[in-house]
C-alpha atoms as a PDB file:
ATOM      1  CA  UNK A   1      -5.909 -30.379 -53.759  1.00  0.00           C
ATOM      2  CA  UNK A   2      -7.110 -31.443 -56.983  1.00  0.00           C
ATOM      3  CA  UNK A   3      -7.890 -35.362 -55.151  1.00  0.00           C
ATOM      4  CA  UNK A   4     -10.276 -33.449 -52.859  1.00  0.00           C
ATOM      5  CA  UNK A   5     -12.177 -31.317 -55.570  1.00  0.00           C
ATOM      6  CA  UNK A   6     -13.035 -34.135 -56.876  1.00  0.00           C
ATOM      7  CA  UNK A   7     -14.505 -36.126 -53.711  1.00  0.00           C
ATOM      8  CA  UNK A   8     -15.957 -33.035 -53.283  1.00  0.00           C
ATOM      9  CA  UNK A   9     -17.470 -32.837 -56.767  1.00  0.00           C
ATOM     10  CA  UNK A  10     -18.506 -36.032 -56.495  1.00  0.00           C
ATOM     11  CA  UNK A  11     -20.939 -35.315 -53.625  1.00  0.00           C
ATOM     12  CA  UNK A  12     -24.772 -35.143 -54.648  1.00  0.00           C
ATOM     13  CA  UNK A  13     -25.544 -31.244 -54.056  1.00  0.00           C
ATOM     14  CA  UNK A  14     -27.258 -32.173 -50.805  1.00  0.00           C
ATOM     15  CA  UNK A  15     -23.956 -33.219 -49.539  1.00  0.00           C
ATOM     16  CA  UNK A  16     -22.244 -30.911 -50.998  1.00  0.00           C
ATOM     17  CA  UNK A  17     -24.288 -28.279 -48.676  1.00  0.00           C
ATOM     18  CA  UNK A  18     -23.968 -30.031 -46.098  1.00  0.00           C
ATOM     19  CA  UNK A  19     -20.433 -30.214 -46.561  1.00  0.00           C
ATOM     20  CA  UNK A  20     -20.218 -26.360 -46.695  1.00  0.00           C
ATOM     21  CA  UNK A  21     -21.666 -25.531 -43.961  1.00  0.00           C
ATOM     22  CA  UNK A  22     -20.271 -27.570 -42.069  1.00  0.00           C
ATOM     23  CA  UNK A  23     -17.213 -26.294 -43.028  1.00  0.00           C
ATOM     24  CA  UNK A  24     -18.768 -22.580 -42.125  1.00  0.00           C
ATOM     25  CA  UNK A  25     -19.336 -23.434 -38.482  1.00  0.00           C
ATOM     26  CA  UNK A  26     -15.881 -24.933 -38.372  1.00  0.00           C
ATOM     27  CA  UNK A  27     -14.224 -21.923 -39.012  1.00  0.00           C
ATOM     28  CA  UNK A  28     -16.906 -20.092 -36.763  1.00  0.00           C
ATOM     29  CA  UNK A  29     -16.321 -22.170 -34.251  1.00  0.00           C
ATOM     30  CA  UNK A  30     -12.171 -21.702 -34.348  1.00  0.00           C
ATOM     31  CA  UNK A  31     -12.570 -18.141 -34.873  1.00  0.00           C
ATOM     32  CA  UNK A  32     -14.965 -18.124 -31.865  1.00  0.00           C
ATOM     33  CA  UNK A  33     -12.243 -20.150 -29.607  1.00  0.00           C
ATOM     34  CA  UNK A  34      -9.157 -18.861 -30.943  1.00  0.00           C
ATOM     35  CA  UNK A  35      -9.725 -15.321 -31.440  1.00  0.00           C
ATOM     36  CA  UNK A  36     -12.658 -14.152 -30.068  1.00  0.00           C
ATOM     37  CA  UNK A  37     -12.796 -16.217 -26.360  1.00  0.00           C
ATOM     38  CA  UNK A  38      -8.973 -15.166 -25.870  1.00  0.00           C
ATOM     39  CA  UNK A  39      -9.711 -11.406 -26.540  1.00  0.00           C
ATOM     40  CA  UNK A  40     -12.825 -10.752 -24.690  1.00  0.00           C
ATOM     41  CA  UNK A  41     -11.168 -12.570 -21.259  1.00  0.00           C
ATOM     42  CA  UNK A  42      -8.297 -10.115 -22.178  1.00  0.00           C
ATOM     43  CA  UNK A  43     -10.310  -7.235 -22.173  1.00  0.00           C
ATOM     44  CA  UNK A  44     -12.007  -8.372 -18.863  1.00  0.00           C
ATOM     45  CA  UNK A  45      -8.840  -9.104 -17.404  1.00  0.00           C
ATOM     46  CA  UNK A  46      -7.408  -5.516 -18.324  1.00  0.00           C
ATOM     47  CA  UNK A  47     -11.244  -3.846 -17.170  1.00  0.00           C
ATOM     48  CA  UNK A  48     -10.884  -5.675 -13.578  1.00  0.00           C
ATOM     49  CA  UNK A  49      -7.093  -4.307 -13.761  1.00  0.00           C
ATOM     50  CA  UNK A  50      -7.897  -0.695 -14.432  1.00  0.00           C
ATOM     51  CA  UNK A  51     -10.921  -1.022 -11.992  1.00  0.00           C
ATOM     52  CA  UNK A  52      -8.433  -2.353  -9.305  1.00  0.00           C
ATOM     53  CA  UNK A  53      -5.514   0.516 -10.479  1.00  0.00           C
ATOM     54  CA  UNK A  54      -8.440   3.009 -10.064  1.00  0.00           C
ATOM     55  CA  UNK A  55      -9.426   2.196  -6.618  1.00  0.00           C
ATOM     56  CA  UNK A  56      -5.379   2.085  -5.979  1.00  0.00           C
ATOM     57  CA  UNK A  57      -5.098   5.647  -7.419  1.00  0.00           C
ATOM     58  CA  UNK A  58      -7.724   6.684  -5.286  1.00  0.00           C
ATOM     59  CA  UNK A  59      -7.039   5.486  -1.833  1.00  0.00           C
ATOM     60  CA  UNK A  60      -3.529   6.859  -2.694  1.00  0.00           C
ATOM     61  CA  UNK A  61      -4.674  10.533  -3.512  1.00  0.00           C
ATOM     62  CA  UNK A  62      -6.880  10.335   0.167  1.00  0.00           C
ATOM     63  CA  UNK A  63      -3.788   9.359   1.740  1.00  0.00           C
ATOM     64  CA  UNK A  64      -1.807  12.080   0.574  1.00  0.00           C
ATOM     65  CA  UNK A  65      -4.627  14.658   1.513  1.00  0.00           C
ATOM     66  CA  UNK A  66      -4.392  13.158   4.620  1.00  0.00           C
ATOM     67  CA  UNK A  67      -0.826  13.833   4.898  1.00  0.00           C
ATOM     68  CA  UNK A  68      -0.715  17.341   3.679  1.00  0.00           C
ATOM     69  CA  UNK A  69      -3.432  18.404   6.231  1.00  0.00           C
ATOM     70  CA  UNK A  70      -0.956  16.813   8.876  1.00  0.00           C
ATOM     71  CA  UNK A  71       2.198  18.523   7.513  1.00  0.00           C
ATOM     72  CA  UNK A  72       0.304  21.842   7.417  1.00  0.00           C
ATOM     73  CA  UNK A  73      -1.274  21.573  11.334  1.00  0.00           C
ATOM     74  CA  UNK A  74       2.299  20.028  12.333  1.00  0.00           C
ATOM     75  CA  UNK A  75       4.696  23.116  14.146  1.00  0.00           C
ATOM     76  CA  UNK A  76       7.573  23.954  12.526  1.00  0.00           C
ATOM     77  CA  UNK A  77      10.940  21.867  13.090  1.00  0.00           C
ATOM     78  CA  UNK A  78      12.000  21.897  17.156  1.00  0.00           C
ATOM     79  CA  UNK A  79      14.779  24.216  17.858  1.00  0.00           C
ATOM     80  CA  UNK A  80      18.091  22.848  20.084  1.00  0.00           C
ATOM     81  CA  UNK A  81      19.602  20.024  20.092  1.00  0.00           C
ATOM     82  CA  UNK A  82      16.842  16.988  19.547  1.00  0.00           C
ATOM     83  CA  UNK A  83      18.020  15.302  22.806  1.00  0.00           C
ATOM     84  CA  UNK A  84      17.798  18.069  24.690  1.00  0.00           C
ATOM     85  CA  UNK A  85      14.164  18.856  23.361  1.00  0.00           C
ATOM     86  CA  UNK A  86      13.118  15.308  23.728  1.00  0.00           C
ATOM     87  CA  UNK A  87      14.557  15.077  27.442  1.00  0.00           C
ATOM     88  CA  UNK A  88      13.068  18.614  28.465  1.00  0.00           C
ATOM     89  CA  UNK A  89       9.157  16.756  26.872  1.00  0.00           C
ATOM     90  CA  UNK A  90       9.578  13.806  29.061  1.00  0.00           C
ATOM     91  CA  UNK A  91      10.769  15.336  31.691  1.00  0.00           C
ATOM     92  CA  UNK A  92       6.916  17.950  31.376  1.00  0.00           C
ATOM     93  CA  UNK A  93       4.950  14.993  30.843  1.00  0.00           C
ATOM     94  CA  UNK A  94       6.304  13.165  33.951  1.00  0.00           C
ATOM     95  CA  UNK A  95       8.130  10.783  31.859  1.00  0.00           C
ATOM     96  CA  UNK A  96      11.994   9.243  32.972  1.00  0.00           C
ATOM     97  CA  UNK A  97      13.716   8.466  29.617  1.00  0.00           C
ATOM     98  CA  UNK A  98      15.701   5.369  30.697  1.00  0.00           C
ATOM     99  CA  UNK A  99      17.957   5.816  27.936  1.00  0.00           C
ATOM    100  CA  UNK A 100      18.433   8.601  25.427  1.00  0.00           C
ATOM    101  CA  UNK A 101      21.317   7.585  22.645  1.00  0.00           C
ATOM    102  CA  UNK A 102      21.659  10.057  19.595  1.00  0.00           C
ATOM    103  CA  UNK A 103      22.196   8.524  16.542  1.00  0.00           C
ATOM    104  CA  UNK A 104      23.579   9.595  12.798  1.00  0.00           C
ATOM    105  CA  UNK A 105      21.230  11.984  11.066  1.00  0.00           C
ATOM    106  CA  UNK A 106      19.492  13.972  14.037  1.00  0.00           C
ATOM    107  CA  UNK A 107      17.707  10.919  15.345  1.00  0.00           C
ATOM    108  CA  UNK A 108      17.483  10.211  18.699  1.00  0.00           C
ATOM    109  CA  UNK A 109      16.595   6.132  20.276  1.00  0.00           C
ATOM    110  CA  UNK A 110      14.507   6.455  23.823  1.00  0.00           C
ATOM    111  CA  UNK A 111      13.925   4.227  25.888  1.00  0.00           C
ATOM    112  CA  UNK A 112      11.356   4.137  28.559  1.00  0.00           C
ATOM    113  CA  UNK A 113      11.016   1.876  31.388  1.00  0.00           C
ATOM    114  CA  UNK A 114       7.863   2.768  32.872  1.00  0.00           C
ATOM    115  CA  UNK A 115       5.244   4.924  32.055  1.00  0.00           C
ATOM    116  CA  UNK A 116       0.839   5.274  32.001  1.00  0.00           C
ATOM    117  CA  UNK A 117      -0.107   4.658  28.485  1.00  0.00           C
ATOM    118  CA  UNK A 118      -1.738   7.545  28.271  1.00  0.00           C
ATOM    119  CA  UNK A 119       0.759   9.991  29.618  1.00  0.00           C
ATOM    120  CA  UNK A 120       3.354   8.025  27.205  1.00  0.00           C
ATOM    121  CA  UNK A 121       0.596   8.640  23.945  1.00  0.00           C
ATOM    122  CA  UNK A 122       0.031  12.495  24.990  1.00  0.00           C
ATOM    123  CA  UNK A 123       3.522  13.090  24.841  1.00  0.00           C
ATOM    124  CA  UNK A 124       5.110  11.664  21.790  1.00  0.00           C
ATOM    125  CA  UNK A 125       1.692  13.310  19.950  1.00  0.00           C
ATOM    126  CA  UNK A 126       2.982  16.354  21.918  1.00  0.00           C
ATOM    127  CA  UNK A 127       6.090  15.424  20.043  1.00  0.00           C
ATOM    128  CA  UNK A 128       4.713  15.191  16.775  1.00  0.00           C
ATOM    129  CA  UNK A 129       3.264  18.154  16.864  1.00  0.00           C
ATOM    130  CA  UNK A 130       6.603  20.290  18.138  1.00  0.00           C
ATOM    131  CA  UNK A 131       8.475  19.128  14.866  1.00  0.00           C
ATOM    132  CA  UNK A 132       9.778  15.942  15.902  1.00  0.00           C
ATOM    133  CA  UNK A 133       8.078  12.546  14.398  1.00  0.00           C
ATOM    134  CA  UNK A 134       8.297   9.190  15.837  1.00  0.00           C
ATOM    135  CA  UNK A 135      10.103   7.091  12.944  1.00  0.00           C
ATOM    136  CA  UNK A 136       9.545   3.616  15.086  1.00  0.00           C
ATOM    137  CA  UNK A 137       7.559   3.063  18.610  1.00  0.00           C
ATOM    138  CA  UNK A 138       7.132  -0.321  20.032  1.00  0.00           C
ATOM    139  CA  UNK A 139       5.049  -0.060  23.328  1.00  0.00           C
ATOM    140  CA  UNK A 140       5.218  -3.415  25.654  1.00  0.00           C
ATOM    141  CA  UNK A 141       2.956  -3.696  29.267  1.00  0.00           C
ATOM    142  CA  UNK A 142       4.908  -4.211  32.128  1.00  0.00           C
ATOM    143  CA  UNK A 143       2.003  -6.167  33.844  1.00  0.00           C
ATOM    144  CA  UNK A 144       1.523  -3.753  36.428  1.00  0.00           C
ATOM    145  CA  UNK A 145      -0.704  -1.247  34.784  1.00  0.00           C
ATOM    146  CA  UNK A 146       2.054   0.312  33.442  1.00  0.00           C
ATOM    147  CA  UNK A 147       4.262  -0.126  29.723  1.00  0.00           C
ATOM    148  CA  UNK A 148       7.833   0.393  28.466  1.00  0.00           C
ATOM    149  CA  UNK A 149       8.440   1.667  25.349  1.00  0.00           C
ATOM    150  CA  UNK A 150      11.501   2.097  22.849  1.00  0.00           C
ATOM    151  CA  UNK A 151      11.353   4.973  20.389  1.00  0.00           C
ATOM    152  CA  UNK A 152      13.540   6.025  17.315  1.00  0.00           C
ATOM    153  CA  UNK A 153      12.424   9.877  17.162  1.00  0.00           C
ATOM    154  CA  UNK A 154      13.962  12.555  14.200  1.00  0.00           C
ATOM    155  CA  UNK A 155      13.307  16.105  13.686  1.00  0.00           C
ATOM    156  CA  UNK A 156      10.763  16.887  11.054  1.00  0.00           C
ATOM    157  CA  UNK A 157      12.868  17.262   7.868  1.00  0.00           C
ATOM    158  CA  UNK A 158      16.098  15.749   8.927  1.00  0.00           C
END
């Protein structure tokens, strides 16, 4: 150290200014990059973060409005034995289950070969609304006007 303090006191006092602040907008400068850059694209990172979480929190809370105003129109669980209520619903919307398997845990798979769209629609939301939810639909057209569908259905609550 003692080597440099005496370069440095060797320096007219021109250059000896000069020296110092250059030195000063060294250390501004690293202070600027090291601490100062990281931090603030931190803290922009974490506002776009908590903007993002916000939205999330948001869309979430609609959702479960959503769902409570569903729950509270839906009828209360069907009563008998879920195949028998899903056969006797076909069977009133003009619907032939082509299969009708009951499975563990008061589920029931249907399957149906042919059936209008529309009929098919009415009557699982006639379903829905009886106490027993849909858990899985896929809906295929048969080419003739008509579709087949395959449906896992459960009782509401099971």
């Amino acid at each position: 150290m003692t080597p440099l303090r005496e370069w440095f006191a060797g320096r007219s006092l021109r250059e000896r200014r000069l020296l110092l602040v250059m030195v000063a907008l060294a250390i501004v400068t690293l202070v600027w990059g090291a601490i100062i850059m990281p931090v603030r694209g931190g803290l922009s990172s974490s506002r776009a973060r908590y903007t993002d979480a916000v939205v999330r929190l948001g869309e979430a809370q609609a959702g479960l409005v959503q769902v409570k105003a569903i729950q509270r129109r839906a009828g209360s669980p069907a009563a008998g034995a879920l195949p028998d209520v899903v056969r006797a619903g076909a069977e009133a919307a003009g619907l032939t289950p082509s299969t009708l398997d009951p499975q563990d845990g008061d589920r029931v798979r249907v399957g149906i070969a042919s059936a209008r769209a529309g009929a098919l629609t009415a009557w699982i939301a006639g379903l829905e609304a009886s106490g027993v939810l849909a858990e899985s639909v896929a809906i295929a057209g048969n080419g003739d006007g008509t579709v087949n569908a395959r449906l896992t259905l459960a009782r509401r609550g099971g």
